[in-house]
N, C-alpha and C. Protein backbone atom coordinates (compact mmCIF):
# COMPACT_ATOMS: atom_id res chain seq x y z
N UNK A 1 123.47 -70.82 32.04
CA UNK A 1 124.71 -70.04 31.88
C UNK A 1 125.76 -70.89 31.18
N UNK A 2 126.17 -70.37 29.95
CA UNK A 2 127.54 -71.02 29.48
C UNK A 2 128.67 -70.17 29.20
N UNK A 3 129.57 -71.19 30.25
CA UNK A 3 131.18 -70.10 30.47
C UNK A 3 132.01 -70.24 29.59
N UNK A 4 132.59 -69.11 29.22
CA UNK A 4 133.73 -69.39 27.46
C UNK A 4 134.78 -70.10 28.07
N UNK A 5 134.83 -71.00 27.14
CA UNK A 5 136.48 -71.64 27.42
C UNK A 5 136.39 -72.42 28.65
N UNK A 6 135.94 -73.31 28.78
CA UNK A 6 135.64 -74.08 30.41
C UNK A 6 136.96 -74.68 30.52
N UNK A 7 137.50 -75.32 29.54
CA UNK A 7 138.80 -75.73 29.79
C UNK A 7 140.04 -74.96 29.75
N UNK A 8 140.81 -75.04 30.35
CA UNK A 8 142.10 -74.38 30.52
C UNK A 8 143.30 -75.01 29.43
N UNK A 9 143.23 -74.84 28.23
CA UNK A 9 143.84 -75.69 27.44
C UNK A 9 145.38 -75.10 27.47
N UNK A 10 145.49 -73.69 27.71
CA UNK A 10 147.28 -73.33 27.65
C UNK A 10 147.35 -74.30 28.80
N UNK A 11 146.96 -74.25 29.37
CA UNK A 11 147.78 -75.27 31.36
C UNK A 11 148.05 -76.59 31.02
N UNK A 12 147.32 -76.85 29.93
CA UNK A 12 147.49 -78.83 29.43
C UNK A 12 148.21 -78.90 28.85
N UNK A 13 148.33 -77.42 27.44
CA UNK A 13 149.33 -77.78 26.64
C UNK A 13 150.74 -77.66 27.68
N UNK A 14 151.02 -76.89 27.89
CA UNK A 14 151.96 -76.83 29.35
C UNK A 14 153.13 -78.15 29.96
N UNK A 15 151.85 -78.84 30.50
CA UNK A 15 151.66 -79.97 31.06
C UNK A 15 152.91 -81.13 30.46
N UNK A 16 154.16 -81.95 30.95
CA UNK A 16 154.33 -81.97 29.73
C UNK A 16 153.75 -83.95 29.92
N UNK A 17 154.04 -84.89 29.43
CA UNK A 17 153.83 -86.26 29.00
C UNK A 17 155.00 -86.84 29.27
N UNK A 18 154.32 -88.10 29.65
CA UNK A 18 155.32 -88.99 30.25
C UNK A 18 155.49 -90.45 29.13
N UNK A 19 156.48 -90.68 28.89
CA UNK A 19 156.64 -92.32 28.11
C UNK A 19 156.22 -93.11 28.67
N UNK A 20 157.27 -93.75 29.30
CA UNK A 20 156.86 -94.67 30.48
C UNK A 20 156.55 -94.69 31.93
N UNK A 21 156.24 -95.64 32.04
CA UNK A 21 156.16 -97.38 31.56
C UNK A 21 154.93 -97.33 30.11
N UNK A 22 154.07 -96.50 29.81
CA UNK A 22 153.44 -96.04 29.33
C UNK A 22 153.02 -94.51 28.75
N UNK A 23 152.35 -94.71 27.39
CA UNK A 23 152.17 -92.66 27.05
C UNK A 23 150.84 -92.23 28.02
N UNK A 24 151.67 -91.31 28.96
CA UNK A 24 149.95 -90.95 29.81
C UNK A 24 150.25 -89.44 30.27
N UNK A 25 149.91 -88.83 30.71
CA UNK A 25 149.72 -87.17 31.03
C UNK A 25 148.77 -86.74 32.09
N UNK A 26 149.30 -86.22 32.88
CA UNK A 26 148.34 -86.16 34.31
C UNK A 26 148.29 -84.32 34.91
N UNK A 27 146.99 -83.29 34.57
CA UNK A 27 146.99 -82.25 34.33
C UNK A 27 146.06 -81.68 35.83
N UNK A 28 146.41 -80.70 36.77
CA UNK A 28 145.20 -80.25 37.80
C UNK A 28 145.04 -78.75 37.44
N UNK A 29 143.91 -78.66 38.13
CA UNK A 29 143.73 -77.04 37.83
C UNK A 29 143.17 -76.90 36.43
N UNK A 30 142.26 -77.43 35.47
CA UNK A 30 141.91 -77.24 34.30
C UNK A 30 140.79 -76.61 34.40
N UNK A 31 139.84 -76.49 35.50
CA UNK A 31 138.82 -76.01 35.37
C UNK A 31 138.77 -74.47 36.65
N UNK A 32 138.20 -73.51 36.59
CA UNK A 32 137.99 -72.53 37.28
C UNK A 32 137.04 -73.06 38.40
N UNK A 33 137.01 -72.40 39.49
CA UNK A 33 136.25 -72.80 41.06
C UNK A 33 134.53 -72.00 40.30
N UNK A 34 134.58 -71.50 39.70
CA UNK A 34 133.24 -71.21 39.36
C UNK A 34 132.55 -71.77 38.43
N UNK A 35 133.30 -72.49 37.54
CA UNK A 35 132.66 -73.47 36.44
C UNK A 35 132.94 -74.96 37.40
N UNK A 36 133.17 -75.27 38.34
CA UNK A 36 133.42 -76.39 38.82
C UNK A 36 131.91 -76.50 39.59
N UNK A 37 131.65 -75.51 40.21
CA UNK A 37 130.51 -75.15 41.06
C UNK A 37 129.46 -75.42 40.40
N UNK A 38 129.19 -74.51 38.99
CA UNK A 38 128.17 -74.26 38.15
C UNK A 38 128.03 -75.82 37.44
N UNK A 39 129.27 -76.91 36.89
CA UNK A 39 128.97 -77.94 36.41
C UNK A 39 128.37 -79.12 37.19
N UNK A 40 128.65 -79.22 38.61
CA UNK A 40 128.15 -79.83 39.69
C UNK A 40 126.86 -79.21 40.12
N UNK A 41 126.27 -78.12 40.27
CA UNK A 41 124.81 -77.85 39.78
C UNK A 41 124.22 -78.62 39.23
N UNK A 42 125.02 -78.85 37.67
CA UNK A 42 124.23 -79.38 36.73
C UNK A 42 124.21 -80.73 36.50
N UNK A 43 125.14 -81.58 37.04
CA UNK A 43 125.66 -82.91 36.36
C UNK A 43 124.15 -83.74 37.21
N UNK A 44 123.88 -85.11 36.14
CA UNK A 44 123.51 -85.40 36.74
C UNK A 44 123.50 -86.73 37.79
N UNK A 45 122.03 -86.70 38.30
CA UNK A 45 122.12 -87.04 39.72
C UNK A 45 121.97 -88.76 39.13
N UNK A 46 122.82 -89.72 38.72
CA UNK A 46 122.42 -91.20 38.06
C UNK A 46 122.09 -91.98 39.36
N UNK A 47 121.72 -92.91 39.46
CA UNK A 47 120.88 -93.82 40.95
C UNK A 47 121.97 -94.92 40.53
N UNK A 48 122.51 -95.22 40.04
CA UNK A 48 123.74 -96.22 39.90
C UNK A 48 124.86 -96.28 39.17
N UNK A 49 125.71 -97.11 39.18
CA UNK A 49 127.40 -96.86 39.12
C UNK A 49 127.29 -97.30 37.49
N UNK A 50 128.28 -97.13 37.01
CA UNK A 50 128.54 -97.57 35.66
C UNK A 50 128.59 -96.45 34.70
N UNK A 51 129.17 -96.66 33.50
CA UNK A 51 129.54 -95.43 32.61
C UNK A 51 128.02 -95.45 31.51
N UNK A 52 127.60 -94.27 31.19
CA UNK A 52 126.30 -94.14 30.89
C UNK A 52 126.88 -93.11 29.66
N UNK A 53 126.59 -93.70 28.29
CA UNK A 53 126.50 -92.89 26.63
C UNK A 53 126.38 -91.60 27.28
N UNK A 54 126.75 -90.18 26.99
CA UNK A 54 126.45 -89.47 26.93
C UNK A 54 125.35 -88.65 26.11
N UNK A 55 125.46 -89.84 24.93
CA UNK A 55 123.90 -89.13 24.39
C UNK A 55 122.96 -89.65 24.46
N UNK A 56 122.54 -90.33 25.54
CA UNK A 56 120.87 -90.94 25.82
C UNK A 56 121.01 -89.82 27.23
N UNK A 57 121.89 -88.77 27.62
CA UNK A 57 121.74 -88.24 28.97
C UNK A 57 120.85 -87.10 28.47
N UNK A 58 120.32 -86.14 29.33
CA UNK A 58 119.59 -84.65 28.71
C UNK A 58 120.87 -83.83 29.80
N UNK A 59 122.13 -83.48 29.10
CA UNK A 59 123.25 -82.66 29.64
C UNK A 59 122.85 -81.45 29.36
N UNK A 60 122.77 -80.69 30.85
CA UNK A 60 122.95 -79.09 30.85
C UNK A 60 123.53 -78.41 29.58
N UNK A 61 123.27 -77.37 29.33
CA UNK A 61 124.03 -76.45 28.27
C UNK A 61 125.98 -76.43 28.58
N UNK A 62 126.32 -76.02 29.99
CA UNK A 62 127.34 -76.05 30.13
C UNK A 62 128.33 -77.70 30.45
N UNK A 63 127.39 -78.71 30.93
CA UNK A 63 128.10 -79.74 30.94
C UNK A 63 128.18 -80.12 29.55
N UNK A 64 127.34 -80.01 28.58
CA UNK A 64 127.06 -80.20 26.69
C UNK A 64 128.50 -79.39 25.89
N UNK A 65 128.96 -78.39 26.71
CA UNK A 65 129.94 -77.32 26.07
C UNK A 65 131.32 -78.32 26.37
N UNK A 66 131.33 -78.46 27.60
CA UNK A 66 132.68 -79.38 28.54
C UNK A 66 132.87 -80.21 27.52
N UNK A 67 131.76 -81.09 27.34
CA UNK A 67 131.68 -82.57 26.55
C UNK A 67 132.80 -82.06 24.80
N UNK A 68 132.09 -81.20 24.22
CA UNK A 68 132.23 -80.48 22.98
C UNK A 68 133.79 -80.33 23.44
N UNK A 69 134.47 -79.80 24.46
CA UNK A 69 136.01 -79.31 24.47
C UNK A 69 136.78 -80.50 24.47
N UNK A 70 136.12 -81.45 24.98
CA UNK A 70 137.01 -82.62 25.44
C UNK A 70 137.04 -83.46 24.40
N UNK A 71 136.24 -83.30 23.42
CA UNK A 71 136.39 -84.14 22.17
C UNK A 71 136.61 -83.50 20.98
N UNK A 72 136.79 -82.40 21.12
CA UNK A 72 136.80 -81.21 20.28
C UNK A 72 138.29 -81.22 19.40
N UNK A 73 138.56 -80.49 18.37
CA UNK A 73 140.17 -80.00 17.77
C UNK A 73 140.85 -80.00 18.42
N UNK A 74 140.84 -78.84 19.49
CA UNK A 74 141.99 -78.61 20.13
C UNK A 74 142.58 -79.50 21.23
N UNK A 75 141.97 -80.28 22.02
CA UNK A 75 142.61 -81.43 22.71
C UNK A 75 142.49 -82.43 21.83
N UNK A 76 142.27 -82.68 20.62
CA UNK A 76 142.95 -83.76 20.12
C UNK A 76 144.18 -83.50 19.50
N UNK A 77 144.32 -82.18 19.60
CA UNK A 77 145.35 -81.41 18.56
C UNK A 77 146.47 -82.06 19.73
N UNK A 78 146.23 -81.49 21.41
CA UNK A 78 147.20 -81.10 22.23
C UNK A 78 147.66 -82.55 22.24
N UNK A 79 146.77 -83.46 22.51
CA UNK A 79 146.91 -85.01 22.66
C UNK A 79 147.84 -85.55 21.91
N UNK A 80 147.37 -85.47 20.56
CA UNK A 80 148.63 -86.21 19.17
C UNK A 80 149.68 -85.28 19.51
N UNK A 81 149.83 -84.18 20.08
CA UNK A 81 151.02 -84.05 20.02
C UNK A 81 151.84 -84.33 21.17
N UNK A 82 150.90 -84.72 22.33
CA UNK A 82 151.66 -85.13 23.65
C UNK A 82 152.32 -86.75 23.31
N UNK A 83 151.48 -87.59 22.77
CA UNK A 83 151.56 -88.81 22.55
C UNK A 83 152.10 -89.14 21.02
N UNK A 84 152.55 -88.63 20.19
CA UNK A 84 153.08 -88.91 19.00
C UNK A 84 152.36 -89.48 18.24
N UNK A 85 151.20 -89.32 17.71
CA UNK A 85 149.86 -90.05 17.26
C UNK A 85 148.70 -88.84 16.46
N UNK A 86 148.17 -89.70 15.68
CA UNK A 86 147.02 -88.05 14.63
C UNK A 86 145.76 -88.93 15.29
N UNK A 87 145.10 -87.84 16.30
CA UNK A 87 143.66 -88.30 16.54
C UNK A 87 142.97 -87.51 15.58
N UNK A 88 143.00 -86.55 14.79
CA UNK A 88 142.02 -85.78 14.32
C UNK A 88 141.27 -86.50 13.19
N UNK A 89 139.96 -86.45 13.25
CA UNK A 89 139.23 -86.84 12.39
C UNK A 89 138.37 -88.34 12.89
N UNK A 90 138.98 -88.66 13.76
CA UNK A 90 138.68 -90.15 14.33
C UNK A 90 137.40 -90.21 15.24
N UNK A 91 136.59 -91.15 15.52
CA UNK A 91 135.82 -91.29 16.08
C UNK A 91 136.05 -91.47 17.42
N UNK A 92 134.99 -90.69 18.39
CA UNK A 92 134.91 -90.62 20.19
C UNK A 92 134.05 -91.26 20.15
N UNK A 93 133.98 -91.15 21.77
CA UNK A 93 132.96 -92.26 22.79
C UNK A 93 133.32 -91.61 23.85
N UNK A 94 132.10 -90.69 23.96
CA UNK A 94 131.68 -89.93 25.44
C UNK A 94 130.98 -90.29 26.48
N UNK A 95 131.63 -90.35 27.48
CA UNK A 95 130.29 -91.84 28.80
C UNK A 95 130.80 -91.16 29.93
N UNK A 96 129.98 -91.13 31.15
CA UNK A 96 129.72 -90.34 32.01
C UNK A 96 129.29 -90.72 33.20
N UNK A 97 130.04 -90.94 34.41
CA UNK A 97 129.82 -91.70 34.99
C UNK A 97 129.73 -90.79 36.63
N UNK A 98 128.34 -91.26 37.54
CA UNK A 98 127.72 -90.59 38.20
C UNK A 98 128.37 -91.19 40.35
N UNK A 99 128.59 -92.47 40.18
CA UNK A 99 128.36 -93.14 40.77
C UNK A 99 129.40 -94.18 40.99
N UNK A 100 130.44 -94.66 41.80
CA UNK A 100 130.66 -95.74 42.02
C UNK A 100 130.59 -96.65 42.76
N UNK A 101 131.05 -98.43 42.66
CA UNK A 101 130.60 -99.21 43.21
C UNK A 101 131.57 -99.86 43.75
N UNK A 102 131.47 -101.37 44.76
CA UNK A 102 132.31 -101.56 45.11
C UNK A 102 133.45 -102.58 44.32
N UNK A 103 132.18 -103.11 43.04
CA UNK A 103 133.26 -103.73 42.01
C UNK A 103 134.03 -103.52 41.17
N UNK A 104 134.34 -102.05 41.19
CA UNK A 104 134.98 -100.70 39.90
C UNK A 104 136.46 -100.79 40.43
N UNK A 105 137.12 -100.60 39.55
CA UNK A 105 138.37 -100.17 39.55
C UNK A 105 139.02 -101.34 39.56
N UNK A 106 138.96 -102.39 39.54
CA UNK A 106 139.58 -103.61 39.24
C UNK A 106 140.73 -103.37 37.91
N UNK A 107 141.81 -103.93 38.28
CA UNK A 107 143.37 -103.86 37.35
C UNK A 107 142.71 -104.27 35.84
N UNK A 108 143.16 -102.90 34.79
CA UNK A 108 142.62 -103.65 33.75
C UNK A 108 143.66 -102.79 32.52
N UNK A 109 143.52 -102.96 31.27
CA UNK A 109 144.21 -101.92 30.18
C UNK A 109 142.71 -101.94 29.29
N UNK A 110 142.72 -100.86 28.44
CA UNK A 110 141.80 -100.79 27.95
C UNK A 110 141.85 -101.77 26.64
N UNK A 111 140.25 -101.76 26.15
CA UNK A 111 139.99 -102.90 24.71
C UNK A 111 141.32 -101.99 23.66
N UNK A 112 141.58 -103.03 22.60
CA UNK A 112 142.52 -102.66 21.66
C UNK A 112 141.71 -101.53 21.02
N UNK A 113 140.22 -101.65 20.93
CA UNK A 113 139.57 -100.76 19.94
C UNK A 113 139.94 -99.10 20.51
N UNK A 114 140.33 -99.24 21.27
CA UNK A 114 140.60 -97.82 21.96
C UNK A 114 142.11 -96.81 22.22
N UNK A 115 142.27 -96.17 21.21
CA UNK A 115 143.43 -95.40 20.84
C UNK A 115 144.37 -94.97 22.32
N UNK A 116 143.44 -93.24 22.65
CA UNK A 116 143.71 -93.05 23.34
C UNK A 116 142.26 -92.76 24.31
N UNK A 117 142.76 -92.55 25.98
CA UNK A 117 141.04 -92.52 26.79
C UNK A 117 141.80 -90.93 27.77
N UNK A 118 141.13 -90.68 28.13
CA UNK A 118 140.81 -89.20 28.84
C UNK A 118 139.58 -88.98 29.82
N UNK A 119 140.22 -88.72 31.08
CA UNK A 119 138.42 -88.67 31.87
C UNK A 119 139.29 -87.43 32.54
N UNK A 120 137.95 -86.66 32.68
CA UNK A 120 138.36 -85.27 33.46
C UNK A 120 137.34 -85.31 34.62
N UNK A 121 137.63 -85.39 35.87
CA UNK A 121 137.16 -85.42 37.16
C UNK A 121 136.69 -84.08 37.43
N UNK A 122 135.47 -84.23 38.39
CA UNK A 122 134.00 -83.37 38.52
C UNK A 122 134.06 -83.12 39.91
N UNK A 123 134.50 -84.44 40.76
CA UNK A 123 133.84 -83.96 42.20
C UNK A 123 134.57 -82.74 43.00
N UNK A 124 134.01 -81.66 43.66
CA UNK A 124 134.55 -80.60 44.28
C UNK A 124 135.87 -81.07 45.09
N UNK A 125 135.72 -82.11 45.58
CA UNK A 125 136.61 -82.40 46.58
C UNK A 125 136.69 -84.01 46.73
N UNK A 126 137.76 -84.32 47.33
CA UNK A 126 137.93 -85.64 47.38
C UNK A 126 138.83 -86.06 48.66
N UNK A 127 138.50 -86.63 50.15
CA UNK A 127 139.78 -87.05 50.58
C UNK A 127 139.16 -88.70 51.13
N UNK A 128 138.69 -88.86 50.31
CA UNK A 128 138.94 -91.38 50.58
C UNK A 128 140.10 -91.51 50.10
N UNK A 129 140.20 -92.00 50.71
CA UNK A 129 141.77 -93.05 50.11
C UNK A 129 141.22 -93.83 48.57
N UNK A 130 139.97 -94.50 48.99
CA UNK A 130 139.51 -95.38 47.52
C UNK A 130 139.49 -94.66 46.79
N UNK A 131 138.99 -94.69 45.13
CA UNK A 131 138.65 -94.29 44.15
C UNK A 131 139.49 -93.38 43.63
N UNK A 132 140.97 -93.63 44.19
CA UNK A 132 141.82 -92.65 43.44
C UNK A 132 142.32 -93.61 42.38
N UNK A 133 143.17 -93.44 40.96
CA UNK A 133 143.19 -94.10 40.07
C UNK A 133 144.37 -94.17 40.06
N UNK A 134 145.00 -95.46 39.72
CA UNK A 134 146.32 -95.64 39.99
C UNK A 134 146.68 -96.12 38.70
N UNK A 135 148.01 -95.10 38.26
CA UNK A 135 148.48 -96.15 36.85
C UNK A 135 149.53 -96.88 37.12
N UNK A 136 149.48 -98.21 36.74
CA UNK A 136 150.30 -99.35 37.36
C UNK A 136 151.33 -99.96 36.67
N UNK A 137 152.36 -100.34 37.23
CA UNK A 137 153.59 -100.87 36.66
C UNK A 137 153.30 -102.13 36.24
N UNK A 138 152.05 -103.00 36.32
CA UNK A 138 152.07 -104.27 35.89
C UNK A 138 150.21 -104.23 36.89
N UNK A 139 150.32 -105.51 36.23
CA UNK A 139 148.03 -106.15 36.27
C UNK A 139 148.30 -106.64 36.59
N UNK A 140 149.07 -106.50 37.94
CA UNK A 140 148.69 -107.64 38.77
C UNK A 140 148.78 -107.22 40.71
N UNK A 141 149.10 -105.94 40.75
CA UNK A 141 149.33 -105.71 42.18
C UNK A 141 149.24 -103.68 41.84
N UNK A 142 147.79 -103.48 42.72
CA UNK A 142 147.52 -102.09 42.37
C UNK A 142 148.24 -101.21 43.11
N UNK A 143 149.22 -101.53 44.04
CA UNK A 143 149.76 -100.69 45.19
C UNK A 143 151.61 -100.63 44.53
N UNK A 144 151.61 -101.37 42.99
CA UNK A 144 152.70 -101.35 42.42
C UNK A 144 152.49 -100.13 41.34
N UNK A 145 152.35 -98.92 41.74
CA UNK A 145 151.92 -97.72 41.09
C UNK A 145 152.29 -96.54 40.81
N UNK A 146 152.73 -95.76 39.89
CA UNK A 146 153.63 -94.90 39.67
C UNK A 146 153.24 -93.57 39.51
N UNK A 147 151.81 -93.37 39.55
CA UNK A 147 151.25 -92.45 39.53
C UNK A 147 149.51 -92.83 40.26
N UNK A 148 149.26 -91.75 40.98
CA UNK A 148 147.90 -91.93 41.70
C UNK A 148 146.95 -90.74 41.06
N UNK A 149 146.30 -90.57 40.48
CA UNK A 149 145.30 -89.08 40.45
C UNK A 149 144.16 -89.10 41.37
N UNK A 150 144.46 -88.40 42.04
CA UNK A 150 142.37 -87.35 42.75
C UNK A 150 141.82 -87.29 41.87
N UNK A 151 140.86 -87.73 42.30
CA UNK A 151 139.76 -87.91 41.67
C UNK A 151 138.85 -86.51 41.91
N UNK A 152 139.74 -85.26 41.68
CA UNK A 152 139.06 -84.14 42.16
C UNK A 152 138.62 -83.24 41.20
N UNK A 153 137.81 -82.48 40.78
CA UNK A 153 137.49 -81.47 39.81
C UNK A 153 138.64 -80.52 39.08
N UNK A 154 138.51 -80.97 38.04
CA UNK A 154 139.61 -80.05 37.12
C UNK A 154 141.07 -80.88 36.64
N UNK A 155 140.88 -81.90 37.73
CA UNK A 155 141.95 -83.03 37.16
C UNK A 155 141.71 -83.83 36.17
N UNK A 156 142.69 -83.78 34.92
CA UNK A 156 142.33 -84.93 33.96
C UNK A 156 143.48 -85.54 33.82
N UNK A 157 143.48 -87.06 33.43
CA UNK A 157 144.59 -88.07 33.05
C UNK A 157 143.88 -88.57 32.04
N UNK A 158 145.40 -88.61 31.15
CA UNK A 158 145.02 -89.34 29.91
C UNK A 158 146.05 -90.53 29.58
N UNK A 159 145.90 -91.06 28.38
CA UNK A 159 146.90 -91.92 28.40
C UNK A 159 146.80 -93.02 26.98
N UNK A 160 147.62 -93.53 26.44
CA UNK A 160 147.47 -93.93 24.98
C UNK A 160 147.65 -95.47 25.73
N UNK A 161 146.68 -96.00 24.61
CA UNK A 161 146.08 -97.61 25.01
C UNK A 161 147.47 -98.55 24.68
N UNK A 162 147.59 -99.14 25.41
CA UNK A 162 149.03 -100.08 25.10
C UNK A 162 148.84 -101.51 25.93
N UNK A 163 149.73 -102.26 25.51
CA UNK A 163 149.49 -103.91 26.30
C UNK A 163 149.56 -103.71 27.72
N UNK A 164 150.36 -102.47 28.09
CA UNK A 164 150.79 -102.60 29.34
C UNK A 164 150.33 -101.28 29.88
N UNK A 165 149.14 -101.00 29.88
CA UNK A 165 148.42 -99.27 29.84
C UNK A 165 147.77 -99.88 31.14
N UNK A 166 148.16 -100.83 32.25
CA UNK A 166 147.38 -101.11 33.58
C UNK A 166 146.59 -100.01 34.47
N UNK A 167 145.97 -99.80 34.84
CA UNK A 167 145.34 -98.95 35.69
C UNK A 167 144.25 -99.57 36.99
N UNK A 168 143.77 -99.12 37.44
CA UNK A 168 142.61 -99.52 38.60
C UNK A 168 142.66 -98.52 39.72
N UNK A 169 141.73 -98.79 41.10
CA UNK A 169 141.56 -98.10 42.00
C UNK A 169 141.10 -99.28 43.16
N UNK A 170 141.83 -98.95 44.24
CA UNK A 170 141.10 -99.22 45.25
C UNK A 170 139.54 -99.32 45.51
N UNK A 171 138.50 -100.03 46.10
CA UNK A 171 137.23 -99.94 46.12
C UNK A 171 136.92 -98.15 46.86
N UNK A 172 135.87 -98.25 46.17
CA UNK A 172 134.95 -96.35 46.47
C UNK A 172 133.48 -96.69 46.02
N UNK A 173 132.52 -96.48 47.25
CA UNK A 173 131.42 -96.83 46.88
C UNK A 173 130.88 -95.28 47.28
N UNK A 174 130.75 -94.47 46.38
CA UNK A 174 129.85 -93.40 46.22
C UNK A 174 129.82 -92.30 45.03
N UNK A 175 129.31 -91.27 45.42
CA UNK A 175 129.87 -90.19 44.01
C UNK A 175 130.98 -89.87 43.91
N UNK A 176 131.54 -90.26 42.58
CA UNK A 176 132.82 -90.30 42.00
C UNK A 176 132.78 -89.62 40.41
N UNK A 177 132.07 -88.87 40.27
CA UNK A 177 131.76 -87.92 38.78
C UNK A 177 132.84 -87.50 37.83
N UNK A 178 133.01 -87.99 36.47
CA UNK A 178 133.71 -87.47 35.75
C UNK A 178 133.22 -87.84 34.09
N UNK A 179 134.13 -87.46 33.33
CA UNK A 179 133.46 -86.93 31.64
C UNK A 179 134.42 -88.22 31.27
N UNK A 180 134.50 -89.52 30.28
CA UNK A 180 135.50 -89.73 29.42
C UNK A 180 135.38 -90.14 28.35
N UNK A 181 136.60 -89.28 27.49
CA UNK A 181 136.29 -89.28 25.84
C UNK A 181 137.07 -90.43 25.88
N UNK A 182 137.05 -91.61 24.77
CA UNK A 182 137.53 -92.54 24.10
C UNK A 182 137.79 -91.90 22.44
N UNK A 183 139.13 -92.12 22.26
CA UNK A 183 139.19 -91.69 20.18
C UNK A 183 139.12 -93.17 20.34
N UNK A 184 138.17 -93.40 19.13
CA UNK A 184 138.35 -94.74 19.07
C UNK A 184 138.77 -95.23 17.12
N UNK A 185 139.64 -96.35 17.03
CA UNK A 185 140.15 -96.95 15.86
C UNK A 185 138.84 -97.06 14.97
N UNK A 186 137.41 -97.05 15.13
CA UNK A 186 136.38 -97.81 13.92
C UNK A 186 135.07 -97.11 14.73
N UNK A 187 134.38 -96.39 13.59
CA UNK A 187 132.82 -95.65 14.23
C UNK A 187 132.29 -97.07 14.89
N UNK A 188 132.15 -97.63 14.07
CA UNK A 188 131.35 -98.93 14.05
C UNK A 188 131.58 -99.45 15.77
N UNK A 189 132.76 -99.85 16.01
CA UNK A 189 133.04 -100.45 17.55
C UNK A 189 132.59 -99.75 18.50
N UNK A 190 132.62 -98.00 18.18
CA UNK A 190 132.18 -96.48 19.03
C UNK A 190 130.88 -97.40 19.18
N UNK A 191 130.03 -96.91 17.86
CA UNK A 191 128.42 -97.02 18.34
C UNK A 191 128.02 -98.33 19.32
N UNK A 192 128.67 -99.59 18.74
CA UNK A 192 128.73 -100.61 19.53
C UNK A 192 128.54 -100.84 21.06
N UNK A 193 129.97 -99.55 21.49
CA UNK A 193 130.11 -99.95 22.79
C UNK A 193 128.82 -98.86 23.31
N UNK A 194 128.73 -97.40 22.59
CA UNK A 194 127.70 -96.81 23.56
C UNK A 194 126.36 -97.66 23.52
N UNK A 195 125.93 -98.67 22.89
CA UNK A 195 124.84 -99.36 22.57
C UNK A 195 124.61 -100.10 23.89
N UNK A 196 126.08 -100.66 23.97
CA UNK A 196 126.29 -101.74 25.37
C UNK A 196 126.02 -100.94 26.36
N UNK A 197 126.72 -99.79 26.85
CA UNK A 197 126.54 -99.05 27.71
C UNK A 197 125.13 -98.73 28.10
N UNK A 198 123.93 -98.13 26.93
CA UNK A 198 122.94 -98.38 26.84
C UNK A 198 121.64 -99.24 27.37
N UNK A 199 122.01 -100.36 27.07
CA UNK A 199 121.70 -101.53 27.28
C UNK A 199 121.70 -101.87 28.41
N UNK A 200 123.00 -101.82 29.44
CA UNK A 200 123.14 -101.61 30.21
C UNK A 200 122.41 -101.07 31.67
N UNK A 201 122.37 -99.29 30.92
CA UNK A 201 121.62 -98.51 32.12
C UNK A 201 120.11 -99.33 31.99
N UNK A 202 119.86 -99.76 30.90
CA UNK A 202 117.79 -99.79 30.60
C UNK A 202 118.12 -101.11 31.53
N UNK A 203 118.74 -102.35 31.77
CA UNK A 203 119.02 -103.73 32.41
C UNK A 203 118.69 -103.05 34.22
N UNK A 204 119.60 -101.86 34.60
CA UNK A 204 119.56 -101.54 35.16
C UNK A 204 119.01 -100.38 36.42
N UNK A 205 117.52 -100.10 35.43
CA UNK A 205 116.26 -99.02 35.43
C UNK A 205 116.21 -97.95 35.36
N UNK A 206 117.69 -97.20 34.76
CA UNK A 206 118.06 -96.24 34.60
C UNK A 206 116.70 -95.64 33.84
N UNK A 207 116.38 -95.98 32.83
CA UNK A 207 115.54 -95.61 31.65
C UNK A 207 114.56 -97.33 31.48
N UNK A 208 113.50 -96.56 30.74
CA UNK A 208 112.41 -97.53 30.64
C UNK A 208 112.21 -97.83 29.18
């Protein structure tokens, strides 16, 4: 089954963006209780933590459609215009992550190669305290935080890469499911990193 329009893009455009301390945008409710259901059906079931290429995965028809919106025109359209920036035309990096561990979420900003990042959260429900994502006033103390997101289905945060773009989470060791697009500055660094990622799951017996 594939549902039209899985994303709720009037509710994002909506939504409005924040400057500081950083450009980031924090949206709930993007997805319907019946495509939330139907994508958790489908997502799959990974045996360990870490962000996994989206194209070495075999994605459902409807998680394949999700992927397509989130990297698609129109949220890059909504994006450059939340963040003052032209993503269109630029190269993504879609990775997909099934699983977390207890060494994830450690204080970090993303590589320079990375414009802007976007992950839209999967799991039905969420109440741990861990694995919520905190965007931080400084890398160095995660409870110094100005915004927290659930890590719950239909929630997405985004946010444009900057020196001071801090983020992390408390430790969460279990299923923690979500989609994230990277626009990235150079194809070349894209293929790179899904290579690593790659590399990665096969290190890790994901694939043989």
């Amino acid at each position: 089954m594939v549902i039209d329009g899985l994303v709720n893009f009037d509710a994002l455009a909506a939504t409005p963006a924040h400057v500081r301390p950083f450009p980031h945008l924090l949206a709930t409710g993007l997805l319907s209780r019946a495509a939330v259901q139907h994508l958790n059906q489908q997502f799959p079931d990974l045996p360990v933590s870490g962000l996994l290429p989206a194209n070495i995965l075999k994605l459902s028809p409807a998680l394949s459609q999700l992927a397509d919106e989130l990297r698609g025109p129109r949220m890059a359209e909504i994006l450059a215009e939340k963040f003052d920036i032209e993503l269109t035309g630029l190269p993504t990096m879609l990775t997909v992550r099934s699983q977390a561990a207890a060494r994830d979420g450690r204080i970090h900003t993303d590589s320079e190669s990375k414009i802007v990042t976007l992950l839209l959260y999967l799991n039905e429900e969420w109440t741990e305290p861990g694995g919520r994502l905190r965007l931080l006033n400084s890398g160095t103390d995660v409870e110094d935080y100005f915004a927290e997101v659930v890590p719950q289905a239909g929630t997405l945060v985004a946010f444009r890469r900057t020196d001071n773009s801090w983020h992390g989470h408390h430790p969460f060791v279990g299923q923690r499911r979500y989609l994230m697009v990277n626009w990235m500055r150079d194809g070349g660094v894209a293929r790179f990193e899904q290579t690593r990622h790659k590399v990665a799951a096969v290190l890790k017996g994901v694939f043989s």
